[in-house]
C-alpha atoms as a PDB file:
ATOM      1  CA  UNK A   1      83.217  81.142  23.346  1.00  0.00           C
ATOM      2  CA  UNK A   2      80.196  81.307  24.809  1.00  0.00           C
ATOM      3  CA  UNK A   3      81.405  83.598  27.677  1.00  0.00           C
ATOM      4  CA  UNK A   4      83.321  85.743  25.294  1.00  0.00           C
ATOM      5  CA  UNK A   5      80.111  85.835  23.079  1.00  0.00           C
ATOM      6  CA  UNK A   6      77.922  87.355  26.117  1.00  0.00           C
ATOM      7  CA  UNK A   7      80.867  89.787  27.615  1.00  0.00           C
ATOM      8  CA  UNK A   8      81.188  91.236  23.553  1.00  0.00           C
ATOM      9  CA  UNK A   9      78.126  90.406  21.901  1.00  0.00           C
ATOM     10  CA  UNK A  10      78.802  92.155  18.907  1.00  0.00           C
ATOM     11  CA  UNK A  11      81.258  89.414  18.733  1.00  0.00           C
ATOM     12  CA  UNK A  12      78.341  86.990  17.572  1.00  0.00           C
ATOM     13  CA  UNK A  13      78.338  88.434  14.387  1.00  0.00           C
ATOM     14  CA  UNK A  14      81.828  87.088  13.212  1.00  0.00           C
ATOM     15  CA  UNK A  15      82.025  84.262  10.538  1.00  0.00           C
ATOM     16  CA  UNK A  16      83.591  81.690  12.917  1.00  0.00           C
ATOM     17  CA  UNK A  17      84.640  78.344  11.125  1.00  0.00           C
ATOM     18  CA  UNK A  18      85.609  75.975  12.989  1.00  0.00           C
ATOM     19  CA  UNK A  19      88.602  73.103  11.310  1.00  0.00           C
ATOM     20  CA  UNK A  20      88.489  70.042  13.107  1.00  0.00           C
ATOM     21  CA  UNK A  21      92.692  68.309  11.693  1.00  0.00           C
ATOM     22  CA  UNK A  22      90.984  64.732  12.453  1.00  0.00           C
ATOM     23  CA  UNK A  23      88.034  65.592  10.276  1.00  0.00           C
ATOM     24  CA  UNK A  24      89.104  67.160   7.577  1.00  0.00           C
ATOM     25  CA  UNK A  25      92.984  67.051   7.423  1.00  0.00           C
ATOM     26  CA  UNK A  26      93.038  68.358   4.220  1.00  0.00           C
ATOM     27  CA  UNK A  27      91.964  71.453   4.545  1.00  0.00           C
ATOM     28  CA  UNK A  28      94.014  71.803   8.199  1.00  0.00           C
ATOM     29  CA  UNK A  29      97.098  71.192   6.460  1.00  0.00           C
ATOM     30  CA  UNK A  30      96.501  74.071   4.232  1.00  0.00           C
ATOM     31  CA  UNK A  31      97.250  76.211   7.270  1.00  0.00           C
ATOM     32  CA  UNK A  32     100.567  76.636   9.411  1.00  0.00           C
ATOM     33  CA  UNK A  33     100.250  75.765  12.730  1.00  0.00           C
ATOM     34  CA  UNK A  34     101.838  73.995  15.903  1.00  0.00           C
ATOM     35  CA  UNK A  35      99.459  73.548  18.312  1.00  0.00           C
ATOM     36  CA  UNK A  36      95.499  73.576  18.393  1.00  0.00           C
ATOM     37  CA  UNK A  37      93.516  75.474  18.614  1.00  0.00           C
ATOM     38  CA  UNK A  38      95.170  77.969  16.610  1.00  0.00           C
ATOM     39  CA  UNK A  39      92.707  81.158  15.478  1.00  0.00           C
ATOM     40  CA  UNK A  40      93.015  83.381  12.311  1.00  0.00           C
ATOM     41  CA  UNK A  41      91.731  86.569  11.578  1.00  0.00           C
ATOM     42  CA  UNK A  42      91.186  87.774   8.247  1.00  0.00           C
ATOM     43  CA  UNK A  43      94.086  84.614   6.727  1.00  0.00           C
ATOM     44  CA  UNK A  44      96.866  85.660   9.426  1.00  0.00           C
ATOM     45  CA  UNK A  45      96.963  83.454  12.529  1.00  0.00           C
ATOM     46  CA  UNK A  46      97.111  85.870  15.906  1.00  0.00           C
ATOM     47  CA  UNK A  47      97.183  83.013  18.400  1.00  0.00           C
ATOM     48  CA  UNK A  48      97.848  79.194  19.345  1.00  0.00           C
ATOM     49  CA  UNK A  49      96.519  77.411  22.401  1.00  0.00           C
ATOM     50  CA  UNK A  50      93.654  77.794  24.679  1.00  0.00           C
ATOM     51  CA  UNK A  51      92.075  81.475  23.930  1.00  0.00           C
ATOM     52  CA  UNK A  52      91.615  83.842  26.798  1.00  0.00           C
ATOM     53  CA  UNK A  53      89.354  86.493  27.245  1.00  0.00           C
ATOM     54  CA  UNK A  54      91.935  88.961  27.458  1.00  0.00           C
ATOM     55  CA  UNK A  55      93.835  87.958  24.808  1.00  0.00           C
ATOM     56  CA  UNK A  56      90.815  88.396  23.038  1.00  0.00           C
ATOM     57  CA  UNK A  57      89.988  92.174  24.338  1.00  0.00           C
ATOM     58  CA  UNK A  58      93.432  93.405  23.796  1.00  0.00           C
ATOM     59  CA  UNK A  59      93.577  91.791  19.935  1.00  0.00           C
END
């Protein structure tokens, strides 16, 4: 994130929350998902896995 944070910096200014499934499985399990991490943008997941920084660029 960090890298992707000082390639875009506007980027910083996104409300990033961050659902750890061990921690708080409860509110993980209110999402659909198969593999972690899995990233949503305004409620509709765009992506499972390992985030690259082009996947990010071209989103």
């Amino acid at each position: 994130m960090e890298e992707l944070f000082d390639k875009y910096p506007e980027y910083r200014e996104l409300d990033i929350e961050i659902i750890d499934k061990v921690e708080n499985p409860d509110i993980a399990d209110q999402y659909d998902y198969y593999h972690v991490p899995t990233y949503y943008l305004d409620g509709l997941k765009f992506h499972e896995e390992i985030l690259s920084q082009e996947t990010v660029s071209t989103s």
